[in-house]
PDB file of N, CA and C in Angstrom:
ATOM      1  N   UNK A   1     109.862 102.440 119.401  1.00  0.00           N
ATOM      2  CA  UNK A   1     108.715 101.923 118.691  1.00  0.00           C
ATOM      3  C   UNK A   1     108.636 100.414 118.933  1.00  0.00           C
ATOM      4  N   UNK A   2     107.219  99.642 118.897  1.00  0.00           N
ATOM      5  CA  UNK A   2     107.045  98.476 119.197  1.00  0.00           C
ATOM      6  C   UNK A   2     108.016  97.472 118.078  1.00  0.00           C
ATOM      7  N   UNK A   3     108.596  96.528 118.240  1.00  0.00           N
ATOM      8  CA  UNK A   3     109.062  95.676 117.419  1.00  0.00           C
ATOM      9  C   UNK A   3     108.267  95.216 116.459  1.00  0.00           C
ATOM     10  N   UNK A   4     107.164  94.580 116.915  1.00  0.00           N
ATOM     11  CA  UNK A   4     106.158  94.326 115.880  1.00  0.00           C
ATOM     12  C   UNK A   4     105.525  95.116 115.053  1.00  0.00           C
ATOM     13  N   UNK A   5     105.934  96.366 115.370  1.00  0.00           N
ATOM     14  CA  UNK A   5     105.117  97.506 114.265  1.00  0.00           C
ATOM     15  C   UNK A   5     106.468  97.903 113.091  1.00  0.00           C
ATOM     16  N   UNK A   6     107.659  97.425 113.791  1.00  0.00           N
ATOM     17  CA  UNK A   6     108.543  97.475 113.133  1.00  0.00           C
ATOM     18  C   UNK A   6     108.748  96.446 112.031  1.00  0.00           C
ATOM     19  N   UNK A   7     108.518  95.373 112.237  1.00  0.00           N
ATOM     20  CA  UNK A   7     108.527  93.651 111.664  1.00  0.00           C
ATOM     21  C   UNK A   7     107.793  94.332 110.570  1.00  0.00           C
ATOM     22  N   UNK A   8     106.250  95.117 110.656  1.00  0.00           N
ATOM     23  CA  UNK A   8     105.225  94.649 110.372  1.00  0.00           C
ATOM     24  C   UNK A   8     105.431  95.498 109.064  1.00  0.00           C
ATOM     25  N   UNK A   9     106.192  96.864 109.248  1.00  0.00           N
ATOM     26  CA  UNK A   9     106.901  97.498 107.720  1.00  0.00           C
ATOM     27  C   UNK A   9     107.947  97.225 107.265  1.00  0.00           C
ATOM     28  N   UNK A  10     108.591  96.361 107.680  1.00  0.00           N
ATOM     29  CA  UNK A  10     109.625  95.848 107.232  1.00  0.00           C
ATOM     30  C   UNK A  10     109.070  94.851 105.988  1.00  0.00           C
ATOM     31  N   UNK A  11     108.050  94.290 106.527  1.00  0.00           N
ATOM     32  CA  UNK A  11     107.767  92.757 105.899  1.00  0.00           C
ATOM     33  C   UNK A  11     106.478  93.217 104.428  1.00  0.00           C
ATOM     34  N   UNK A  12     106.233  94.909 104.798  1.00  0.00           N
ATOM     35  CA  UNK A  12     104.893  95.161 103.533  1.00  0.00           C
ATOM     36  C   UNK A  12     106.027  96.187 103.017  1.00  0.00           C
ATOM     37  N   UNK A  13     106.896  96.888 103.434  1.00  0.00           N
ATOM     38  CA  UNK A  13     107.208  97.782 102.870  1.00  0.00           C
ATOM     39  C   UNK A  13     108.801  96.977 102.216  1.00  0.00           C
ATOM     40  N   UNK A  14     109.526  97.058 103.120  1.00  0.00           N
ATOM     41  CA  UNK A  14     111.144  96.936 102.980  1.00  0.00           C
ATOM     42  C   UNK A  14     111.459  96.040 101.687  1.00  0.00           C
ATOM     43  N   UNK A  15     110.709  94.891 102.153  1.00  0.00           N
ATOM     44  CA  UNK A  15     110.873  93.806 100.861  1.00  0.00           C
ATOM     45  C   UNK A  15     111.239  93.902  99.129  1.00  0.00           C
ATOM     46  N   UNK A  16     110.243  95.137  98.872  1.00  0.00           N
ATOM     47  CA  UNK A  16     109.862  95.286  97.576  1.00  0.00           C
ATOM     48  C   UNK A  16     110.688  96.652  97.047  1.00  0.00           C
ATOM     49  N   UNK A  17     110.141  97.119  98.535  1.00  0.00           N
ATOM     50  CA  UNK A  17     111.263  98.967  98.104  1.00  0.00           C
ATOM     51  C   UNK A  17     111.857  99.457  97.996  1.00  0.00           C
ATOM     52  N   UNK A  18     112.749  98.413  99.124  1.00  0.00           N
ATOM     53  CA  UNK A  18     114.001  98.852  99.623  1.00  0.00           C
ATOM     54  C   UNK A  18     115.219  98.013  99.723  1.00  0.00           C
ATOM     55  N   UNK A  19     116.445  98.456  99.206  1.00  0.00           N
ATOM     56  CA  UNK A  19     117.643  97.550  99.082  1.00  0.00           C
ATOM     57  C   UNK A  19     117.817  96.459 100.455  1.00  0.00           C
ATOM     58  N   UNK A  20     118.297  94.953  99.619  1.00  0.00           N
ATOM     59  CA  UNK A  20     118.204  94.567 101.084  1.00  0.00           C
ATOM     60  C   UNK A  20     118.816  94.693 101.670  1.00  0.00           C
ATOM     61  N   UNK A  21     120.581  94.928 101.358  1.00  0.00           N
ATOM     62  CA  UNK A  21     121.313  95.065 101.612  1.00  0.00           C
ATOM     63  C   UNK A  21     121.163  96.075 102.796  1.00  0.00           C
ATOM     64  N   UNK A  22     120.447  96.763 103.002  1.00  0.00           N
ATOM     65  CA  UNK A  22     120.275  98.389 103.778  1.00  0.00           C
ATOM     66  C   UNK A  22     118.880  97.841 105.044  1.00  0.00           C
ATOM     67  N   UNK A  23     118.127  97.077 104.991  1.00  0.00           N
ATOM     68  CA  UNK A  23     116.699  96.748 105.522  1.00  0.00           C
ATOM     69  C   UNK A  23     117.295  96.340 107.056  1.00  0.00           C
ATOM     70  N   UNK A  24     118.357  96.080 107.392  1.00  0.00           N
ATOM     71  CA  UNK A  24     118.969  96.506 109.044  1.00  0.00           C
ATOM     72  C   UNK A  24     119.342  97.545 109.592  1.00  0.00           C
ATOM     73  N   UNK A  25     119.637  98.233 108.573  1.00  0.00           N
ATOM     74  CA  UNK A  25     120.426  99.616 109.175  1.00  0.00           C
ATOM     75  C   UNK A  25     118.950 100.610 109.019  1.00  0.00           C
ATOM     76  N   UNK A  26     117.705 100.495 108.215  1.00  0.00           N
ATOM     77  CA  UNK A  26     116.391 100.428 108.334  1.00  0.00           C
ATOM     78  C   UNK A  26     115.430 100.493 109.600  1.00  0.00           C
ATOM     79  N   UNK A  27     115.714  99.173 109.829  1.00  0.00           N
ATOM     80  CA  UNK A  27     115.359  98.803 110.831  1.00  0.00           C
ATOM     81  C   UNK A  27     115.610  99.539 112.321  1.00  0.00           C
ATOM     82  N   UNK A  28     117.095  99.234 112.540  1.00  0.00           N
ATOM     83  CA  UNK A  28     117.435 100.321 113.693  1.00  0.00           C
ATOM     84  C   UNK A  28     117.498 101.462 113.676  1.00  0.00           C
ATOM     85  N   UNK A  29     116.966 102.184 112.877  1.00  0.00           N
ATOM     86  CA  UNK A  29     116.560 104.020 112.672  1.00  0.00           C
ATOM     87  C   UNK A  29     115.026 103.738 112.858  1.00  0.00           C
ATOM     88  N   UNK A  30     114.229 102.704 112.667  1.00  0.00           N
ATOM     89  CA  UNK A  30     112.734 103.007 112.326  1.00  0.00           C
ATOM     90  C   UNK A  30     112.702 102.512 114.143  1.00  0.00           C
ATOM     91  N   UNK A  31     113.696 101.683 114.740  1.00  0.00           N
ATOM     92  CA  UNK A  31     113.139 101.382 115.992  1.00  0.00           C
ATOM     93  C   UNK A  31     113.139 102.919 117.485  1.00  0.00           C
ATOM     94  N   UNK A  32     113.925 103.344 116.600  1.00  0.00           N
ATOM     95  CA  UNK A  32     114.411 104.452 117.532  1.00  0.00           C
ATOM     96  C   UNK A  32     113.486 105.844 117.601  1.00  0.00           C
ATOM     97  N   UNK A  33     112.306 105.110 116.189  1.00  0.00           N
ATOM     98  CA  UNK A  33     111.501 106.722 115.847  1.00  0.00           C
ATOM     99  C   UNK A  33     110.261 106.351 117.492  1.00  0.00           C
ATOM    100  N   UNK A  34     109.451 107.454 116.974  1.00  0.00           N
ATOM    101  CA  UNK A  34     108.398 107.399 117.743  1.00  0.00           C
ATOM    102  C   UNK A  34     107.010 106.999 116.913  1.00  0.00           C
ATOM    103  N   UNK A  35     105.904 106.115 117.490  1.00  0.00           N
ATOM    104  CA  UNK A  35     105.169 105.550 117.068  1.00  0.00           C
ATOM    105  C   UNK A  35     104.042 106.583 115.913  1.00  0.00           C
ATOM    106  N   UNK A  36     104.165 108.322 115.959  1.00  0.00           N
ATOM    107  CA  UNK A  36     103.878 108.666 115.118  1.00  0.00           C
ATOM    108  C   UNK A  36     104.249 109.047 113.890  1.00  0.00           C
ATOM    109  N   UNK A  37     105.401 108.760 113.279  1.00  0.00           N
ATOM    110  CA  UNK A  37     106.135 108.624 112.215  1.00  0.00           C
ATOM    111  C   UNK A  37     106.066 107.226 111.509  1.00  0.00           C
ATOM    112  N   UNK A  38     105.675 106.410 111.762  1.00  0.00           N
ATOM    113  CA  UNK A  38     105.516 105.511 111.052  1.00  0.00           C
ATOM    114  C   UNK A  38     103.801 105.644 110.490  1.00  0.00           C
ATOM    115  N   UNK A  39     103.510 106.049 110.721  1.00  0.00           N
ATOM    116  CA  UNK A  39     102.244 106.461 109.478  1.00  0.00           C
ATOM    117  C   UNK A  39     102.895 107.560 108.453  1.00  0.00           C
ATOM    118  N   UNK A  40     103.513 108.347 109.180  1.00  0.00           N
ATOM    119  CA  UNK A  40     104.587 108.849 107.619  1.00  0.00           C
ATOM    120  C   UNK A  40     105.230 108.128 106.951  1.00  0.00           C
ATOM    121  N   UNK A  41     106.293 107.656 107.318  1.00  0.00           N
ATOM    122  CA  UNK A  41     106.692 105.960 106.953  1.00  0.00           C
ATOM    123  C   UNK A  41     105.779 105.284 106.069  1.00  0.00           C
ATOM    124  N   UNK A  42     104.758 105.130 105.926  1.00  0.00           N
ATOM    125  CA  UNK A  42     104.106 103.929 105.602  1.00  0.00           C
ATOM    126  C   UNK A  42     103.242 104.780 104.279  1.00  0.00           C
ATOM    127  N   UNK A  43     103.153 105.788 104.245  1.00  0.00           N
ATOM    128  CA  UNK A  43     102.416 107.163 103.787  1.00  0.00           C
ATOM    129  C   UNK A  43     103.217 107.516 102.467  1.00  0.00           C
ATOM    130  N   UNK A  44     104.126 107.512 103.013  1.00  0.00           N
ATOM    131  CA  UNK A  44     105.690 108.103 102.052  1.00  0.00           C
ATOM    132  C   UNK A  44     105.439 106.890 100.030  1.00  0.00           C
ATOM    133  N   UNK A  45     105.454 107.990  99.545  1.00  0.00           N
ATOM    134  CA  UNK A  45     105.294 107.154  97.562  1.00  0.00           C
ATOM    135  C   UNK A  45     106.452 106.764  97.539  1.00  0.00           C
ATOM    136  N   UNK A  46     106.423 105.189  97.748  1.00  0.00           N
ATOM    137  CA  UNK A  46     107.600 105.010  97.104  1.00  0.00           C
ATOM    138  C   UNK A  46     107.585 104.189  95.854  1.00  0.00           C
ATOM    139  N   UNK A  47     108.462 104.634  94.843  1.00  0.00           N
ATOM    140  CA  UNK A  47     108.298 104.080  93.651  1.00  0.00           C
ATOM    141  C   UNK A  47     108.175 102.482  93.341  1.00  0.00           C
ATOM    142  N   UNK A  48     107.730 101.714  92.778  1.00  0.00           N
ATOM    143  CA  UNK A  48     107.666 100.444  92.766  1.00  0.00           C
ATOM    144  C   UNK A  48     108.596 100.078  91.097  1.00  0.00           C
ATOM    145  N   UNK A  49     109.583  99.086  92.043  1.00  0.00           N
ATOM    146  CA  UNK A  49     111.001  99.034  91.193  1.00  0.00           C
ATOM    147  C   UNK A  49     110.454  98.138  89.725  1.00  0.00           C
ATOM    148  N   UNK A  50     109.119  97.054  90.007  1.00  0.00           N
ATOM    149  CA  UNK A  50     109.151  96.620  88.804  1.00  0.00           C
ATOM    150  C   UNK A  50     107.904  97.510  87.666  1.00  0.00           C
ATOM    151  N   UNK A  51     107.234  98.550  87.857  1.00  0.00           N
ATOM    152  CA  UNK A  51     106.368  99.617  87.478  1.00  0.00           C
ATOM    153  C   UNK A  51     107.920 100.244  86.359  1.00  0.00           C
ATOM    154  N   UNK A  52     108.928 100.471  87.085  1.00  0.00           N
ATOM    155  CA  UNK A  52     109.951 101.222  86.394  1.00  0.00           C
ATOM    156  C   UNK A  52     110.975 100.499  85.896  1.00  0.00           C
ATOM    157  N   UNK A  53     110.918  99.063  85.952  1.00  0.00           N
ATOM    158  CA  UNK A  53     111.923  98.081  85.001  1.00  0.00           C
ATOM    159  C   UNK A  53     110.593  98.410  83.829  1.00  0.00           C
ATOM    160  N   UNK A  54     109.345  97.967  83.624  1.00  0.00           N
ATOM    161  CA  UNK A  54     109.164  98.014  82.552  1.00  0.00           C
ATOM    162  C   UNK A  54     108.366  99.177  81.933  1.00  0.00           C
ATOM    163  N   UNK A  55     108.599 100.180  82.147  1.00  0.00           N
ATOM    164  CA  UNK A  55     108.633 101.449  81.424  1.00  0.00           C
ATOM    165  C   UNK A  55     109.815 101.771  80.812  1.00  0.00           C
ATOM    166  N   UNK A  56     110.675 101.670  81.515  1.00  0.00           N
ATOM    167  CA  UNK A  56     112.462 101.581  80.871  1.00  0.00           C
ATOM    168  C   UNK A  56     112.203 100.422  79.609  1.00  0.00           C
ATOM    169  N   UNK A  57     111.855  99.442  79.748  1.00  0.00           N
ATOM    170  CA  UNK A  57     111.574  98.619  78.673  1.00  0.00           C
ATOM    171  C   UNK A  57     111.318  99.134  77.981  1.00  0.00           C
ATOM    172  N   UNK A  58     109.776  99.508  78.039  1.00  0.00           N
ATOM    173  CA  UNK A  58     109.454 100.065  76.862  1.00  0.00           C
ATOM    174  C   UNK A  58     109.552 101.471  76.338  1.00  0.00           C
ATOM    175  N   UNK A  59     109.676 102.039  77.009  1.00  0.00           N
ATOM    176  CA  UNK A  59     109.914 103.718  76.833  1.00  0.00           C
ATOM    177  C   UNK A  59     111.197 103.926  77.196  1.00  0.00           C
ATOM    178  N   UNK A  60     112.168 103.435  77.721  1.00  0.00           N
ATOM    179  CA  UNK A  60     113.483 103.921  78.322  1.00  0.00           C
ATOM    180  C   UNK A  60     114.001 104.345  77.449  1.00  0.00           C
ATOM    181  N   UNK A  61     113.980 104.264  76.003  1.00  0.00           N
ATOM    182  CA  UNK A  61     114.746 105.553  75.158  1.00  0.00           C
ATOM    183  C   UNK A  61     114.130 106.693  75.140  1.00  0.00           C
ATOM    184  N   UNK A  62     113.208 106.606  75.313  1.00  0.00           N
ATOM    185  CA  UNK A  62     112.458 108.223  75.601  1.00  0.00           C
ATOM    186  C   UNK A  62     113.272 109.191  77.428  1.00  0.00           C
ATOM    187  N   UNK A  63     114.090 108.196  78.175  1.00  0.00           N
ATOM    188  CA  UNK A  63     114.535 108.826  79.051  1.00  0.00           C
ATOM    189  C   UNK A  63     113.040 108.683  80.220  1.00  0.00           C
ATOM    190  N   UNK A  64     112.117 107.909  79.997  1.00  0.00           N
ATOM    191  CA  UNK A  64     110.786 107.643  81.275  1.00  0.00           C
ATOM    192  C   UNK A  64     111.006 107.047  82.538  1.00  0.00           C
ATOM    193  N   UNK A  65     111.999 106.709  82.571  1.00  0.00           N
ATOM    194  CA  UNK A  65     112.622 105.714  83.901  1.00  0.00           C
ATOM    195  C   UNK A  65     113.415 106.703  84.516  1.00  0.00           C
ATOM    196  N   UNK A  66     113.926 108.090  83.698  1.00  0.00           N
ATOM    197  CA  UNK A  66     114.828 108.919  84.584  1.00  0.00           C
ATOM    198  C   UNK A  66     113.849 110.148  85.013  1.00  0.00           C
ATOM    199  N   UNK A  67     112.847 110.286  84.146  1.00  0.00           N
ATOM    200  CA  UNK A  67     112.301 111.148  84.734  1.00  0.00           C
ATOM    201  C   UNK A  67     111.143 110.849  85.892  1.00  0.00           C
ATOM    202  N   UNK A  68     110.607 109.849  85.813  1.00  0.00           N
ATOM    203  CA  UNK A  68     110.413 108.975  87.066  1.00  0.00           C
ATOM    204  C   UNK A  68     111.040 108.929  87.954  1.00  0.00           C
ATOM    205  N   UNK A  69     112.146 108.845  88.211  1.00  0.00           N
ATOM    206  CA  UNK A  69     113.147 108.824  89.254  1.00  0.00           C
ATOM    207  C   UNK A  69     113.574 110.161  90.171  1.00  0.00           C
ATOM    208  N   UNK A  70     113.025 111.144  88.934  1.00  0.00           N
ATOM    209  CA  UNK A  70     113.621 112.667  89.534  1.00  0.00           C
ATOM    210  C   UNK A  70     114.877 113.427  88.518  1.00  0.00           C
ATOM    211  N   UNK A  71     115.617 112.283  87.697  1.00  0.00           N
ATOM    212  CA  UNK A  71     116.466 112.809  87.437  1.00  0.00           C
ATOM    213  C   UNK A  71     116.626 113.046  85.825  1.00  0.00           C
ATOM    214  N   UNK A  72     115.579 114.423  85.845  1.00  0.00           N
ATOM    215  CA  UNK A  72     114.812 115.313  84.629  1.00  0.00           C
ATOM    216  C   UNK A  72     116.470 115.426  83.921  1.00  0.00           C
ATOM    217  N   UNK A  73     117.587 116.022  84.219  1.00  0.00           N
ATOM    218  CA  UNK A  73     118.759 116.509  83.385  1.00  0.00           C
ATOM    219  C   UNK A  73     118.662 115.203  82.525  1.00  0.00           C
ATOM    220  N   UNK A  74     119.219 114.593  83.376  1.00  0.00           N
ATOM    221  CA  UNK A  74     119.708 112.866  82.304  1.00  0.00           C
ATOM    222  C   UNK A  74     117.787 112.315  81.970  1.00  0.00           C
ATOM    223  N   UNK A  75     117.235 112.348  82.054  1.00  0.00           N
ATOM    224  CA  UNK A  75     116.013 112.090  81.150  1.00  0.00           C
ATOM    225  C   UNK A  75     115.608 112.875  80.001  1.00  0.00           C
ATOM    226  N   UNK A  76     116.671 114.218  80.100  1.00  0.00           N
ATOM    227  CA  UNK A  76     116.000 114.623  78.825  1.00  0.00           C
ATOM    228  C   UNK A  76     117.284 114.720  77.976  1.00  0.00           C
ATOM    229  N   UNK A  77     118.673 114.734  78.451  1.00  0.00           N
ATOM    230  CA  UNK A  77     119.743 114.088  77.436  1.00  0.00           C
ATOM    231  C   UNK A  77     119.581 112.693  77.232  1.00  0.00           C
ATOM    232  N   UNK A  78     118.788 111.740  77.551  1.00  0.00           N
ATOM    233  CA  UNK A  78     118.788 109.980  77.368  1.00  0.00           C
ATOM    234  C   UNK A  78     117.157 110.362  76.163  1.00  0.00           C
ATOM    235  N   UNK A  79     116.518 111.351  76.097  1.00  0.00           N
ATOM    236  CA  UNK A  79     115.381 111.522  75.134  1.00  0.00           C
ATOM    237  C   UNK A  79     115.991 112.278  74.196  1.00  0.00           C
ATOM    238  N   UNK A  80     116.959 113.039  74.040  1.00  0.00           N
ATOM    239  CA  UNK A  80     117.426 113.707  73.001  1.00  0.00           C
ATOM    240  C   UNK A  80     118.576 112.444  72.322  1.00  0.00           C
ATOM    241  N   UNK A  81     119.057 111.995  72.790  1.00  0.00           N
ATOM    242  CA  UNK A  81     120.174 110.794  72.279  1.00  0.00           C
ATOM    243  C   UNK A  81     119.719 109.766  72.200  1.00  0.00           C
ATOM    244  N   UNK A  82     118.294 109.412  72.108  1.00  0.00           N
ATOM    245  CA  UNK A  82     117.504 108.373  72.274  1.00  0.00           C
ATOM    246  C   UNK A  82     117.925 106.991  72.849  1.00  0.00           C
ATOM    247  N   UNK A  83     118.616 107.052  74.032  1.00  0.00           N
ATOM    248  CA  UNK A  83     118.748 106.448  75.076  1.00  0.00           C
ATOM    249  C   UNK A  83     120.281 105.824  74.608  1.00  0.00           C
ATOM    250  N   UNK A  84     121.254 107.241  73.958  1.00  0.00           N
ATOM    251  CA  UNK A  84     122.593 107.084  73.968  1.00  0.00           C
ATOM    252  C   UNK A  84     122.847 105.932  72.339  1.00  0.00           C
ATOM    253  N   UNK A  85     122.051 106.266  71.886  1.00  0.00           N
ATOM    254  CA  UNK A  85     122.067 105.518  70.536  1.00  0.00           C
ATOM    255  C   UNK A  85     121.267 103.986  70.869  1.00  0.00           C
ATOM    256  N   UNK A  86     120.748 103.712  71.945  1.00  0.00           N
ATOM    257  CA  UNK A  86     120.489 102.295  72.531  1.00  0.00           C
ATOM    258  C   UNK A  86     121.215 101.584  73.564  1.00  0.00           C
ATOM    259  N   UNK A  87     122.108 102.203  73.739  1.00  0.00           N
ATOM    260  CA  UNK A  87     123.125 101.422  74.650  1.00  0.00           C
ATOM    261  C   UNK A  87     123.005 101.990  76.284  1.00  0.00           C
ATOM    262  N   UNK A  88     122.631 103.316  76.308  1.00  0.00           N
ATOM    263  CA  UNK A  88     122.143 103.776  77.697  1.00  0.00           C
ATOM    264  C   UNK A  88     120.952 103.216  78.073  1.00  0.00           C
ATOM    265  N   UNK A  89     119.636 102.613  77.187  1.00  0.00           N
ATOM    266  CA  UNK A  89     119.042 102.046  77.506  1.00  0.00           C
ATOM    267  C   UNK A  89     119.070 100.748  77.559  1.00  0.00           C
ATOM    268  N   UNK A  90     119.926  99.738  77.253  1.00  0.00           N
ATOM    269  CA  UNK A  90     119.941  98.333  77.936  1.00  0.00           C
ATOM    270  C   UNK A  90     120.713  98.720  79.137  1.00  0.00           C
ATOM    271  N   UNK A  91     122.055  99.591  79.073  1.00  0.00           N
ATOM    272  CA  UNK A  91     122.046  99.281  80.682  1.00  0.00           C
ATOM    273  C   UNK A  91     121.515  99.547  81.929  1.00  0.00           C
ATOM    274  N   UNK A  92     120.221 100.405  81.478  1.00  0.00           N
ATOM    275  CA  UNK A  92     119.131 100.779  82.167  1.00  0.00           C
ATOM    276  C   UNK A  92     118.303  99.592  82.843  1.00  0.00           C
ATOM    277  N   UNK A  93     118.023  98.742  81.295  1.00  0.00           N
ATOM    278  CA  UNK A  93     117.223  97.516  81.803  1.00  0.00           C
ATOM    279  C   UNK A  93     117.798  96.757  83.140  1.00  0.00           C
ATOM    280  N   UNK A  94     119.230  96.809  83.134  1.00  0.00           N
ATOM    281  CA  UNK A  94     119.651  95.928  84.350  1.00  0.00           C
ATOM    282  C   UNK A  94     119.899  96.342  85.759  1.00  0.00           C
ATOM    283  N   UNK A  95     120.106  97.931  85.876  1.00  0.00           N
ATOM    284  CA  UNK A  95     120.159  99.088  87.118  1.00  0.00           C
ATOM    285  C   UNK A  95     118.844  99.965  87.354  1.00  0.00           C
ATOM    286  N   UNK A  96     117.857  99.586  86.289  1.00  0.00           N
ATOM    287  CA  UNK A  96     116.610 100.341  87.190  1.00  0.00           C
ATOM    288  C   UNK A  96     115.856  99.858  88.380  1.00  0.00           C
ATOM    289  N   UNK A  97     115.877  98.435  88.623  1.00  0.00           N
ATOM    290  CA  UNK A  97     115.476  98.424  89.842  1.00  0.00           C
ATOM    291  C   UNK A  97     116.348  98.452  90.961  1.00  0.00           C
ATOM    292  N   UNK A  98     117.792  98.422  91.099  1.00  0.00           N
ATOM    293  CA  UNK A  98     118.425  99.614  91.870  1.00  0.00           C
ATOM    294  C   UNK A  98     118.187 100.350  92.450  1.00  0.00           C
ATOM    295  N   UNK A  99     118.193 100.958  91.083  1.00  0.00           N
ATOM    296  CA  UNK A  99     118.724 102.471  91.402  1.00  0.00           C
ATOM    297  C   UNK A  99     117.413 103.319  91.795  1.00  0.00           C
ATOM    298  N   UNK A 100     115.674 102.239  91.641  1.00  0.00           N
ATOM    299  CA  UNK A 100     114.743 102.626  92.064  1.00  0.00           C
ATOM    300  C   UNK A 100     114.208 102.698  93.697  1.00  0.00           C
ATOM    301  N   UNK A 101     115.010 101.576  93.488  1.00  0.00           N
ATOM    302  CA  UNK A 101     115.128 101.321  95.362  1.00  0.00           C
ATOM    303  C   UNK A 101     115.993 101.684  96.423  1.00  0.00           C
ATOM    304  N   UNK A 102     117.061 102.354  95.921  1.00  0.00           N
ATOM    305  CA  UNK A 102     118.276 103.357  96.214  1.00  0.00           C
ATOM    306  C   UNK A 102     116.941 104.736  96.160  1.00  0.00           C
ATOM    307  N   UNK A 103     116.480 104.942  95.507  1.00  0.00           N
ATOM    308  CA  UNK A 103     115.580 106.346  95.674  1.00  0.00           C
ATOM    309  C   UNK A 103     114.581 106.177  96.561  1.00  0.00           C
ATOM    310  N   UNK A 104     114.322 105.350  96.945  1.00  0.00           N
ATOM    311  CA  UNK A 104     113.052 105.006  98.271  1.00  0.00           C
ATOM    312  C   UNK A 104     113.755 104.830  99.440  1.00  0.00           C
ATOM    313  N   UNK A 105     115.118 104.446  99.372  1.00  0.00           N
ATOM    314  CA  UNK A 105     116.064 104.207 100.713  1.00  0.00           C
ATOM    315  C   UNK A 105     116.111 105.747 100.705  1.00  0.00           C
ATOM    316  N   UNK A 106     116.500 106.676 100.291  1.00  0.00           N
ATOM    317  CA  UNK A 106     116.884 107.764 100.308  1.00  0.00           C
ATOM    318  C   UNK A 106     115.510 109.046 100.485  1.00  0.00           C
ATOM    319  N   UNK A 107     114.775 108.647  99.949  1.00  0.00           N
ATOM    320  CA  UNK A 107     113.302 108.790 100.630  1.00  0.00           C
ATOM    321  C   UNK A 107     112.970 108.939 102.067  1.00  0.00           C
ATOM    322  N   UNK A 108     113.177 107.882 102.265  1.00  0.00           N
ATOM    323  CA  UNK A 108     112.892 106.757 103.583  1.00  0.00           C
ATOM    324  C   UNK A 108     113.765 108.122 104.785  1.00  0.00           C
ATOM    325  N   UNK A 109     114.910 107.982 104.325  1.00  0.00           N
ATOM    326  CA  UNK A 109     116.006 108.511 105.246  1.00  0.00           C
ATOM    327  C   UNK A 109     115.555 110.253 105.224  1.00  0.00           C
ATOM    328  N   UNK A 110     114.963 110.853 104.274  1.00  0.00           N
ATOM    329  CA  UNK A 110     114.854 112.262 104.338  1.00  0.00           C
ATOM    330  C   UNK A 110     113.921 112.399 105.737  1.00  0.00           C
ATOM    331  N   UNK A 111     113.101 111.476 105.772  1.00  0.00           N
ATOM    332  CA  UNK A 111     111.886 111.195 106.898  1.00  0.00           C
ATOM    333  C   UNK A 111     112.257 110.981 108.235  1.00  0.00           C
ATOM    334  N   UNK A 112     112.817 110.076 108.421  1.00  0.00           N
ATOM    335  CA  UNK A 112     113.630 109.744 109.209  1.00  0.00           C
ATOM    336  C   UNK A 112     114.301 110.645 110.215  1.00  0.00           C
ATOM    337  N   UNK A 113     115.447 111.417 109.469  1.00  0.00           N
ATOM    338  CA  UNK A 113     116.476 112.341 109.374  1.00  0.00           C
ATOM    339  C   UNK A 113     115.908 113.333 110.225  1.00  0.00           C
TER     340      UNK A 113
END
């Protein structure tokens, strides 16, 4: 794939979505695709990490940040324990955009793959 088409999702997509830590090892899987997968790529929902810091804010004892995420079991024990008495939900406040962008890397890679 062209470099510049590579740059060019790196720089609208990677930034916001995706761990940075990971946006090289990204990179050299997206260079190796073929130029029609990156409209899948680019196509692909990926969650937007600060949409789900503040729903966790405000709803994260209701378990809305896990079921957003996919992960219905622990969203509906974090809504029955109302977010662990409070304490599952502050440490939510500080790992949801993470662990939101860990789910778009992992996204990313099902595509890929």
């Amino acid at each position: 794939m062209d470099s510049n088409k590579v740059d060019m999702f790196i720089a609208s997509t990677g930034t916001k979505y995706l761990p940075n830590e990971k946006l090289m090892t990204v990179r050299s899987r997206i260079e190796t695709l073929d130029d029609s997968k990156l409209m899948i790529l680019q196509s692909l929902d990926y969650k937007d990490p600060t949409v789900v810091l503040i729903l966790s804010i405000f709803f994260g004892h209701f378990g809305v940040d896990r079921f957003i995420l996919g992960q219905v079991g622990l969203g509906i024990i974090k809504l029955l324990t109302f977010g662990g008495l409070g304490i599952w939900t502050i440490i939510d406040w500080f790992t949801a955009m993470k662990r939101t962008k860990e789910k778009n890397y992992n996204t990313l890679l099902e595509v890929i793959m």
